[in-house]
N, C-alpha and C. Protein backbone atom coordinates (compact mmCIF):
# COMPACT_ATOMS: atom_id res chain seq x y z
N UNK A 1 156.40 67.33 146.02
CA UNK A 1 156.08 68.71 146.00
C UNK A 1 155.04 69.04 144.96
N UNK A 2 155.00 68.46 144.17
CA UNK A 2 153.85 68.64 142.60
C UNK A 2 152.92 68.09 143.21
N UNK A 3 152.72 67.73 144.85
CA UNK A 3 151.22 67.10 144.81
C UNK A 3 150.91 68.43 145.88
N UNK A 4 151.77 69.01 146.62
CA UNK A 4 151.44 70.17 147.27
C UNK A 4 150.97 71.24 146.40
N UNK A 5 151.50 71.31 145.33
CA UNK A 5 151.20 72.93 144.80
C UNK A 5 150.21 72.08 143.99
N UNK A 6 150.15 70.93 143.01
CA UNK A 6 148.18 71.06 142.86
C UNK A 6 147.33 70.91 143.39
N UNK A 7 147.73 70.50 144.58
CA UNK A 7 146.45 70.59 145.73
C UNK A 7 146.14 71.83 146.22
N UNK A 8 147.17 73.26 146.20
CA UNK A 8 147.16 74.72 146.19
C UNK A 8 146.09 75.01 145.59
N UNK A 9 147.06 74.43 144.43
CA UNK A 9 146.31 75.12 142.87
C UNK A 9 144.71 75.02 143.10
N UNK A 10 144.36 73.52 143.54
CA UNK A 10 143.06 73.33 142.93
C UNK A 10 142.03 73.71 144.21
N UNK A 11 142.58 74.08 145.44
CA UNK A 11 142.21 75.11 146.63
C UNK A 11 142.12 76.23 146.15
N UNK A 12 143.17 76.65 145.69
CA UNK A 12 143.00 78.19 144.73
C UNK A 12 141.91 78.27 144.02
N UNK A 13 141.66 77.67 142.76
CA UNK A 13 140.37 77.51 141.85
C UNK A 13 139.59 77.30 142.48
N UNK A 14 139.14 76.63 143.35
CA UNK A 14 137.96 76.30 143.96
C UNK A 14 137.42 77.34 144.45
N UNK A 15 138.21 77.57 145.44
CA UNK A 15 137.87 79.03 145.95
C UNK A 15 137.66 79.84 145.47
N UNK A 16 138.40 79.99 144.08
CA UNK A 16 138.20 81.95 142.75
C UNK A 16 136.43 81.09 142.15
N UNK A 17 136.38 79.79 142.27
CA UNK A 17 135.20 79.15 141.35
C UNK A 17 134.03 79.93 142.23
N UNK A 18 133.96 79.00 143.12
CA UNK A 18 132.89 79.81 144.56
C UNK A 18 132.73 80.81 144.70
N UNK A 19 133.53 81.87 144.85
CA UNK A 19 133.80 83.49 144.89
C UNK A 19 132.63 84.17 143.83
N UNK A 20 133.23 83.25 142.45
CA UNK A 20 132.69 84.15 141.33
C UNK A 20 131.18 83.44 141.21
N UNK A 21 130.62 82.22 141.86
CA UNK A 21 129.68 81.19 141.50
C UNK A 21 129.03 82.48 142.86
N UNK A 22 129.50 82.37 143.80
CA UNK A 22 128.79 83.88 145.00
C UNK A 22 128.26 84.55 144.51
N UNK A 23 129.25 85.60 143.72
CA UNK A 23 128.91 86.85 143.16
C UNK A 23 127.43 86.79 142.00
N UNK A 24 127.98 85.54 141.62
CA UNK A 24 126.67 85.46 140.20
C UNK A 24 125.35 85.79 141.12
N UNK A 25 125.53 84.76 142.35
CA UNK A 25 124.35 84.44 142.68
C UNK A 25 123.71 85.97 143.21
N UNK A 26 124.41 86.52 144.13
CA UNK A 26 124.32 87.78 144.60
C UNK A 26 123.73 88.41 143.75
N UNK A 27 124.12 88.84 142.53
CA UNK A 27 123.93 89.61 141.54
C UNK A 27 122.58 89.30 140.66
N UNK A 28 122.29 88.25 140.66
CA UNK A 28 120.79 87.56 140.08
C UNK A 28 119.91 87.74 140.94
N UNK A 29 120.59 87.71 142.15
CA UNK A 29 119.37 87.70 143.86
C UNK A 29 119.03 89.27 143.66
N UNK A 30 120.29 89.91 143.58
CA UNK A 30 119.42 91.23 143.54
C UNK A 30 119.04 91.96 142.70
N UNK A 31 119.11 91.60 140.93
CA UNK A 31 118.15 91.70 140.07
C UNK A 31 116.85 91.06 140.18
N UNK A 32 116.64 89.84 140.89
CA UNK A 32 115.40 89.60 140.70
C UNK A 32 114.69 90.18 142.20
N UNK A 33 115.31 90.63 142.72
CA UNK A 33 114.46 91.47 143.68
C UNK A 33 113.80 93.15 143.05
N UNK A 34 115.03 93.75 142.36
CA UNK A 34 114.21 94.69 141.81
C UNK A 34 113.29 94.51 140.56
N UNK A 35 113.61 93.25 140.14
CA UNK A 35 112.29 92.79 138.88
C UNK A 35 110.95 92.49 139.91
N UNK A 36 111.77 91.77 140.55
CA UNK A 36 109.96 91.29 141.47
C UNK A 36 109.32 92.88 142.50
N UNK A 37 110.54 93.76 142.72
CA UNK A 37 109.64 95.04 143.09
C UNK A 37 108.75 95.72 141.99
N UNK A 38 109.38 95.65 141.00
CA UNK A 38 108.84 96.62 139.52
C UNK A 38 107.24 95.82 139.58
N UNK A 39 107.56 94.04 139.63
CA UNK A 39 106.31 93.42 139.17
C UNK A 39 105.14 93.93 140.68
N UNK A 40 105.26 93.92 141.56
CA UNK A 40 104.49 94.10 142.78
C UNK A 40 103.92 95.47 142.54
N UNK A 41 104.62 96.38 142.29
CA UNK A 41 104.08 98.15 141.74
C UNK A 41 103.06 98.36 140.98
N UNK A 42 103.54 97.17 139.95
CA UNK A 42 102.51 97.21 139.14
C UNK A 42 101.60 96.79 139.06
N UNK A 43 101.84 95.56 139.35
CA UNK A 43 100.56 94.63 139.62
C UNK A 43 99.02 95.86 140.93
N UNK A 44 99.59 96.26 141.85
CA UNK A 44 99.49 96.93 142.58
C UNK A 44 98.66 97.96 141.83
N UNK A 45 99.23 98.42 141.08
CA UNK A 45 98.54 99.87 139.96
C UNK A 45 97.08 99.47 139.43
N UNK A 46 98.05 98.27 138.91
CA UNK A 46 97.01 97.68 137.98
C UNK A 46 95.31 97.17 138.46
N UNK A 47 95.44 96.40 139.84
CA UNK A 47 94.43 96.48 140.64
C UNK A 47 93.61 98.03 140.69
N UNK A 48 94.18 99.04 140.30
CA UNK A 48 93.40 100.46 140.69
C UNK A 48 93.44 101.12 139.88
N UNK A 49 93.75 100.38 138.45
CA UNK A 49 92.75 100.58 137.28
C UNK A 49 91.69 100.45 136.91
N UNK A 50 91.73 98.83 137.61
CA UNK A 50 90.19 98.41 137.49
C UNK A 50 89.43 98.71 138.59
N UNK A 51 89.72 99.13 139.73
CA UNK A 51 88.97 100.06 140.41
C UNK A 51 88.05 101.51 139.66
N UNK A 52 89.27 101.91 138.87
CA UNK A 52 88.98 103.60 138.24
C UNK A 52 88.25 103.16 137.55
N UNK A 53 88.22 102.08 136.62
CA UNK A 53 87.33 101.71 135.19
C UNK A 53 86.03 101.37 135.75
N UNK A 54 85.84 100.79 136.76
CA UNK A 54 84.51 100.73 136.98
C UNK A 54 83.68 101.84 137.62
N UNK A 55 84.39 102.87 138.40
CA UNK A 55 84.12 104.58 138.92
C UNK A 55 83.79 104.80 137.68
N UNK A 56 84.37 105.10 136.42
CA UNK A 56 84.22 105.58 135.24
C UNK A 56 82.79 105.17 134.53
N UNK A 57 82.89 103.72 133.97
CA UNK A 57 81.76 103.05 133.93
C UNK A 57 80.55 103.50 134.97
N UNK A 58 80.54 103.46 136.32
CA UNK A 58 79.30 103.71 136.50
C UNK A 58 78.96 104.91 136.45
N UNK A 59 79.52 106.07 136.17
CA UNK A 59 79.48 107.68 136.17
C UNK A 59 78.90 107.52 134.46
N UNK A 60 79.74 106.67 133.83
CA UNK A 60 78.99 107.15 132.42
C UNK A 60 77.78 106.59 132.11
N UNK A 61 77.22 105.79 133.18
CA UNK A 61 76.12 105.09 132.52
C UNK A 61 75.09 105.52 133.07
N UNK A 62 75.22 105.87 134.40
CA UNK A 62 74.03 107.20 135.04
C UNK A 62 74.31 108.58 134.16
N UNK A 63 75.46 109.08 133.77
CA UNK A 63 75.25 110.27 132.57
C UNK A 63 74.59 109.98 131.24
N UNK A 64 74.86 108.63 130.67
CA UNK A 64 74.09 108.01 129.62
C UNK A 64 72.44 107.67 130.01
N UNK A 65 72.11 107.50 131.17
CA UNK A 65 70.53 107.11 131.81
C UNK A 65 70.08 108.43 131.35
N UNK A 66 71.05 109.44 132.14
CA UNK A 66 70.37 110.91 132.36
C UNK A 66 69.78 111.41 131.14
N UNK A 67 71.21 111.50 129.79
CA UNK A 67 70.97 112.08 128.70
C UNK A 67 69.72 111.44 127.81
N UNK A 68 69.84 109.90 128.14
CA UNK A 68 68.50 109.01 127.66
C UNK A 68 67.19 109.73 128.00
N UNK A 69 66.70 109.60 129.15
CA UNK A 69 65.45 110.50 129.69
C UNK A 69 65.25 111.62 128.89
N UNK A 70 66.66 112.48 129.42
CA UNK A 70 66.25 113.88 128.37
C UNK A 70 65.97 114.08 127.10
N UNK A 71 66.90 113.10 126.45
CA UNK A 71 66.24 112.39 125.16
C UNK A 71 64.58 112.09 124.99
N UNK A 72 64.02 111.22 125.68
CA UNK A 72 62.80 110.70 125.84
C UNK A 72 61.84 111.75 126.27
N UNK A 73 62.44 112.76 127.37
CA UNK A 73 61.20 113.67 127.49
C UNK A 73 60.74 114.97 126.18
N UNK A 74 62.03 115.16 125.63
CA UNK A 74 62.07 116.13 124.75
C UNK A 74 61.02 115.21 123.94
N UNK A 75 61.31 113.74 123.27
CA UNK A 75 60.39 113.24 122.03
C UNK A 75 58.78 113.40 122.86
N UNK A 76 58.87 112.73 124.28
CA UNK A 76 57.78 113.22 124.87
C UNK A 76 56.72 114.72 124.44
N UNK A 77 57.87 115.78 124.67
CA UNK A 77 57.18 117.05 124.76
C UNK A 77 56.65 116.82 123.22
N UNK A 78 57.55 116.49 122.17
CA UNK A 78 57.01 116.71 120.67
C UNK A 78 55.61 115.98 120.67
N UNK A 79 55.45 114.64 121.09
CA UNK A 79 54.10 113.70 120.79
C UNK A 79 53.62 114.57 122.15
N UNK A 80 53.42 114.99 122.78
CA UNK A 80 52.19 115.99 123.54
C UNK A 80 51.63 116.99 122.91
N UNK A 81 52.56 118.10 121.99
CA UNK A 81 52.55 118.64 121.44
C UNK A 81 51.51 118.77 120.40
N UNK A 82 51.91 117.44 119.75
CA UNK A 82 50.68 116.86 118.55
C UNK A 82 49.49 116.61 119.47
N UNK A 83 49.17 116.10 120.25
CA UNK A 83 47.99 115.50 120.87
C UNK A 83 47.48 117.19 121.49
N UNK A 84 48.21 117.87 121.88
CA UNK A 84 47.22 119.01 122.26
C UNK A 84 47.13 119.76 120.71
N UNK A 85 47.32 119.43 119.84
CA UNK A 85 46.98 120.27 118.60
C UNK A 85 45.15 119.56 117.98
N UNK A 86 45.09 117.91 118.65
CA UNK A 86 44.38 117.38 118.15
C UNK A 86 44.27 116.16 118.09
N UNK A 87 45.75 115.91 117.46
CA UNK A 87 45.55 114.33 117.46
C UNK A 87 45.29 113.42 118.13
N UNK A 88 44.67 112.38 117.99
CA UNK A 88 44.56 111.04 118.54
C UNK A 88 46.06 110.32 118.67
N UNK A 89 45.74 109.86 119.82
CA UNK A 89 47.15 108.65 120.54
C UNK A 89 47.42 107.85 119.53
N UNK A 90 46.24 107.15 118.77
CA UNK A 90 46.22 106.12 117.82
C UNK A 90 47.26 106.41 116.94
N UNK A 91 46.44 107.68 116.16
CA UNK A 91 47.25 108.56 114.88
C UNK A 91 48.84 108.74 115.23
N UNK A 92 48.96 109.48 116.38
CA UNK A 92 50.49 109.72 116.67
C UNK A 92 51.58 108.50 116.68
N UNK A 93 50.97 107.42 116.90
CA UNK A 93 51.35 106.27 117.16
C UNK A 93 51.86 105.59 115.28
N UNK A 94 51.14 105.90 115.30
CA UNK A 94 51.23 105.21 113.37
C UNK A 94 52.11 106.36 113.03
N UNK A 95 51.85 107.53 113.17
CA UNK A 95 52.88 108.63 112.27
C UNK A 95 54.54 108.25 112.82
N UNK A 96 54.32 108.16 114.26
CA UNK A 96 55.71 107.95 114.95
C UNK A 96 56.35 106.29 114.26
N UNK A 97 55.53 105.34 114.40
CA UNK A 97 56.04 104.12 114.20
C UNK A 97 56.37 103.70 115.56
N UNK A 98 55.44 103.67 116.74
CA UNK A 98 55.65 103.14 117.55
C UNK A 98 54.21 102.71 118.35
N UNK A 99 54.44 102.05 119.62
CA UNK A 99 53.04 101.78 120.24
C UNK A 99 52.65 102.72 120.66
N UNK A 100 50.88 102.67 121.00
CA UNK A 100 50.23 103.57 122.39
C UNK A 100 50.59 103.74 123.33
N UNK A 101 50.80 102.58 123.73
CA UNK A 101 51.36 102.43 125.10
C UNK A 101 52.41 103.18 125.27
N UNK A 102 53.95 102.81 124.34
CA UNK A 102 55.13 103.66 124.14
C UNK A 102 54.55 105.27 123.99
N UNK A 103 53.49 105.77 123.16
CA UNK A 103 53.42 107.18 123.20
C UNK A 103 53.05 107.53 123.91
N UNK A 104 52.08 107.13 124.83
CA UNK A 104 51.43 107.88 126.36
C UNK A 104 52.14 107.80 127.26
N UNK A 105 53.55 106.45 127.36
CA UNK A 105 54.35 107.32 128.32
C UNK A 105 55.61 107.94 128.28
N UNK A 106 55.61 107.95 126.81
CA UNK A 106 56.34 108.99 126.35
C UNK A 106 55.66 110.16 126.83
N UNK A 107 54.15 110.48 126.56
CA UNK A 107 54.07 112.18 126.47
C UNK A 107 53.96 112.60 128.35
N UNK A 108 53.72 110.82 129.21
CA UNK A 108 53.52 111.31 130.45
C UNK A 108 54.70 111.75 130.99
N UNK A 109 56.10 111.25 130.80
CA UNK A 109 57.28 111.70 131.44
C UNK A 109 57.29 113.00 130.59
N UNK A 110 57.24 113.33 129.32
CA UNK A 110 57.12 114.55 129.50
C UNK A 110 56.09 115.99 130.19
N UNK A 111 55.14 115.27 130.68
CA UNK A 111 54.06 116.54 131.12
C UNK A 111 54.69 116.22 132.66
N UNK A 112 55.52 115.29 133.18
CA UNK A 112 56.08 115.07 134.78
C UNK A 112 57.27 116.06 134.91
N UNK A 113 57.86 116.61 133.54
CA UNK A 113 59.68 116.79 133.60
C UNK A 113 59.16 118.39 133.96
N UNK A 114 58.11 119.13 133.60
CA UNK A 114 58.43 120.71 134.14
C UNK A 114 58.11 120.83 135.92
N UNK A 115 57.56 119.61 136.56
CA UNK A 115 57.47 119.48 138.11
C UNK A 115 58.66 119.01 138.82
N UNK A 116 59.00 117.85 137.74
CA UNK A 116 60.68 117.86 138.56
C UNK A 116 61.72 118.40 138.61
N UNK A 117 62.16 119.23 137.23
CA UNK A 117 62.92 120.08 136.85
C UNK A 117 62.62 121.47 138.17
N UNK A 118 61.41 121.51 138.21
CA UNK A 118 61.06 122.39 138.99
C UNK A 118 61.71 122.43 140.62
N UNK A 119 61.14 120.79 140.86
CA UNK A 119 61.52 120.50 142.26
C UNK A 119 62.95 120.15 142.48
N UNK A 120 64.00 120.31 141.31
CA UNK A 120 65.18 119.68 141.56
C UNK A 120 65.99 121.27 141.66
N UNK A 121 65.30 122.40 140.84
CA UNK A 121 65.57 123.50 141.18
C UNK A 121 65.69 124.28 142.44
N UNK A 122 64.38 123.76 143.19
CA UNK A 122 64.12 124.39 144.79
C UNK A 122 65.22 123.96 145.36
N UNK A 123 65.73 122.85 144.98
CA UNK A 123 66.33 122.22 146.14
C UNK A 123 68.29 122.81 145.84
N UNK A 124 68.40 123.11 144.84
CA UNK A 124 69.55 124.04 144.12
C UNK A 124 69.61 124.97 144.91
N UNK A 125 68.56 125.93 144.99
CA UNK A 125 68.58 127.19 145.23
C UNK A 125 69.04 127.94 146.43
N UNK A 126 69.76 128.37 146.94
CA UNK A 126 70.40 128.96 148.10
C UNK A 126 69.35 130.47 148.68
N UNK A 127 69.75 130.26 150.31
CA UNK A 127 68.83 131.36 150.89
C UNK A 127 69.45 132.68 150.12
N UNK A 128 70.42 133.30 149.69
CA UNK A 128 71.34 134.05 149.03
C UNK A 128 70.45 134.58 147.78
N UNK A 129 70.04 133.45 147.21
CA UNK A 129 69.86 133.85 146.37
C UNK A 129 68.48 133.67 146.45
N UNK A 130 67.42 134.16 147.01
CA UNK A 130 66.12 134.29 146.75
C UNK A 130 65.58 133.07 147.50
N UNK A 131 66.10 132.47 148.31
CA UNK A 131 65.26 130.72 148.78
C UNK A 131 65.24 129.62 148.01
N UNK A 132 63.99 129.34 147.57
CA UNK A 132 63.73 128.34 146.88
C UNK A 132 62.73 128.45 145.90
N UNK A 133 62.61 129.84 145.36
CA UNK A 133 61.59 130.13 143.95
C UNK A 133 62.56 130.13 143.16
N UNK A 134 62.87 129.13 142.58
CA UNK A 134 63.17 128.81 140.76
C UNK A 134 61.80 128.84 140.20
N UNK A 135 62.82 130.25 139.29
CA UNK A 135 61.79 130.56 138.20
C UNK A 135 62.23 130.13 136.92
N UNK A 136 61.83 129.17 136.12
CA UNK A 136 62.36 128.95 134.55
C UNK A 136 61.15 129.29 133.99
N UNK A 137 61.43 129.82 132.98
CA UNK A 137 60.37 130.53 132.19
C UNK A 137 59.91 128.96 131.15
N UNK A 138 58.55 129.13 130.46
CA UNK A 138 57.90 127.73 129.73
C UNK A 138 58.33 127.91 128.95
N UNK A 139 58.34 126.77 128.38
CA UNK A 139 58.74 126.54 127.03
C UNK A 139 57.65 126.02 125.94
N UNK A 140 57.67 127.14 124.66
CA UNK A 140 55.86 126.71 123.84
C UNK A 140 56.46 125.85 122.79
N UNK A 141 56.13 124.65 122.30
CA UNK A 141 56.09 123.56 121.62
C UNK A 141 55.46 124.16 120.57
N UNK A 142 54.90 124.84 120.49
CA UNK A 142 54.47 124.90 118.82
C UNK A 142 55.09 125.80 118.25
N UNK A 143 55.37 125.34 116.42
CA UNK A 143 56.49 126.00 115.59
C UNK A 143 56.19 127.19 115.50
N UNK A 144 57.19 127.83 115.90
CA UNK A 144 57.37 129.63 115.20
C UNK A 144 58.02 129.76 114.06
N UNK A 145 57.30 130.69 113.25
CA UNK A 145 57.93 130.60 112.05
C UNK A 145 58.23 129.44 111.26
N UNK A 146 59.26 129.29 110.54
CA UNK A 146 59.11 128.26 109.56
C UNK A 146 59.86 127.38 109.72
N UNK A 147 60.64 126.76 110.88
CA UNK A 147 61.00 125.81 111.82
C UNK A 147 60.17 124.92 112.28
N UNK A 148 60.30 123.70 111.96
CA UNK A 148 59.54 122.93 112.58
C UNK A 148 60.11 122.37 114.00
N UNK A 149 59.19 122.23 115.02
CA UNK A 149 59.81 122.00 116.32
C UNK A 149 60.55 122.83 117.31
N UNK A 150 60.67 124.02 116.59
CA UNK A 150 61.20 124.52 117.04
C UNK A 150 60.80 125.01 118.69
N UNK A 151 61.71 125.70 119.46
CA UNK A 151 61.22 125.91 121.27
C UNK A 151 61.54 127.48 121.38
N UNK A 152 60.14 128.19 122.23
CA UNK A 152 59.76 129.02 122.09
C UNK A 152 59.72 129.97 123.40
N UNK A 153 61.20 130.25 124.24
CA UNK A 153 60.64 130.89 125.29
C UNK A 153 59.75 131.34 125.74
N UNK A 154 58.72 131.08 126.53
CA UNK A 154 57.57 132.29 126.74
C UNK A 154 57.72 132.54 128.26
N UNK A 155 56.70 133.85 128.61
CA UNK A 155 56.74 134.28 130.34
C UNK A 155 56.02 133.88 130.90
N UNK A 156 54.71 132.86 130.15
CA UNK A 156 53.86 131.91 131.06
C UNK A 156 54.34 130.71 131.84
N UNK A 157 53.82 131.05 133.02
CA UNK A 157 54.51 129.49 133.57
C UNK A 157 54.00 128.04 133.12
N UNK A 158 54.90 127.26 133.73
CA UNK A 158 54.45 125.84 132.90
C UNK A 158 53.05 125.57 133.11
N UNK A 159 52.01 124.96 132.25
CA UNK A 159 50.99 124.33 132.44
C UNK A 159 50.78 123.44 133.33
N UNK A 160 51.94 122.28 133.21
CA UNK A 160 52.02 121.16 134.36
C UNK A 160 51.73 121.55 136.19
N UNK A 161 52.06 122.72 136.20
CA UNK A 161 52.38 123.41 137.73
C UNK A 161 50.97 123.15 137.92
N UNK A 162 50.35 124.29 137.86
CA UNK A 162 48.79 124.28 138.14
C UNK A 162 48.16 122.73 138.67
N UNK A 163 48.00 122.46 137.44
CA UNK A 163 47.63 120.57 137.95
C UNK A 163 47.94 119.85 139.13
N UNK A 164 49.09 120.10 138.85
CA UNK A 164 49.50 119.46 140.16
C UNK A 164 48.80 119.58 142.11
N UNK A 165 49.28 121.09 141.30
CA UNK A 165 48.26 121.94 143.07
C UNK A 165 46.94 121.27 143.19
N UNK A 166 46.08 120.92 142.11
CA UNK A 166 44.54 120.34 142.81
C UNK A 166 44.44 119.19 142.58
């Protein structure tokens, strides 16, 4: 009879062993299913970060191009400025610390920016509101008062316009 009931016994254990060796497994199976969902979400996200970062990147570097130019035409307008007062390209060139070459097309994108500014206006402009005459009033480069550089609303239109027409 002691070989019946430990052969019970060890049917018994076996079986509570398995049961609970089940359950573990169960229970790990379905933690690592919601670890491996969490990891897939993210991973997932994460791909469309670096989507956004490069949207971002290229938005700031055409806003950085843009602000550059405007940068460059403004120094533009200043070295035109000097050259219609008198100076030589040469001279401006030595006062600035830069080349000829660099100052003439410096001052050419600036004598180009009151035609495009112009033409980027027409194309703004709604039938509503008048068509396509954008009017911006010029702007005079030489100092008023005791400001140097300073910018000078005036009601003449740009110089550049004219030229262009012939």
């Amino acid at each position: 009879m002691a070989t019946t009931t430990s052969a019970k016994a060890a049917r018994k254990a076996a079986r509570e062993a398995t049961t609970q060796a089940n359950a573990d497994l169960a229970r790990r199976t379905k933690l690592n299913v919601d670890d491996l969902t969490t990891f897939f979400a993210a991973m997932g996200r994460a791909e469309t970060v670096d989507e956004w970062l490069a949207e971002k990147v290229t938005a700031l570097k055409a806003q950085g191009a843009q602000r550059r130019d405007e940068q460059r035409r403004q120094a533009g307008g200043a070295l035109r400025a000097m050259r219609e007062r008198g100076e030589q390209v040469r001279d401006i060139a030595q006062l600035a610390n830069i080349g000829e070459k660099q100052v003439r097309e410096l001052i050419r994108l600036a004598e180009a920016a009151p035609a495009s500014e112009g033409e980027a206006q027409d194309a703004t402009a709604s039938p509503a509101t008048g068509g396509g005459e954008a009017v911006s009033p010029a702007v005079d480069r030489e100092p008023a008062g005791s400001g140097i550089g300073e910018t000078v609303p005036t009601s003449a239109p740009a110089e550049g316009l004219a030229a262009v027409g012939q």
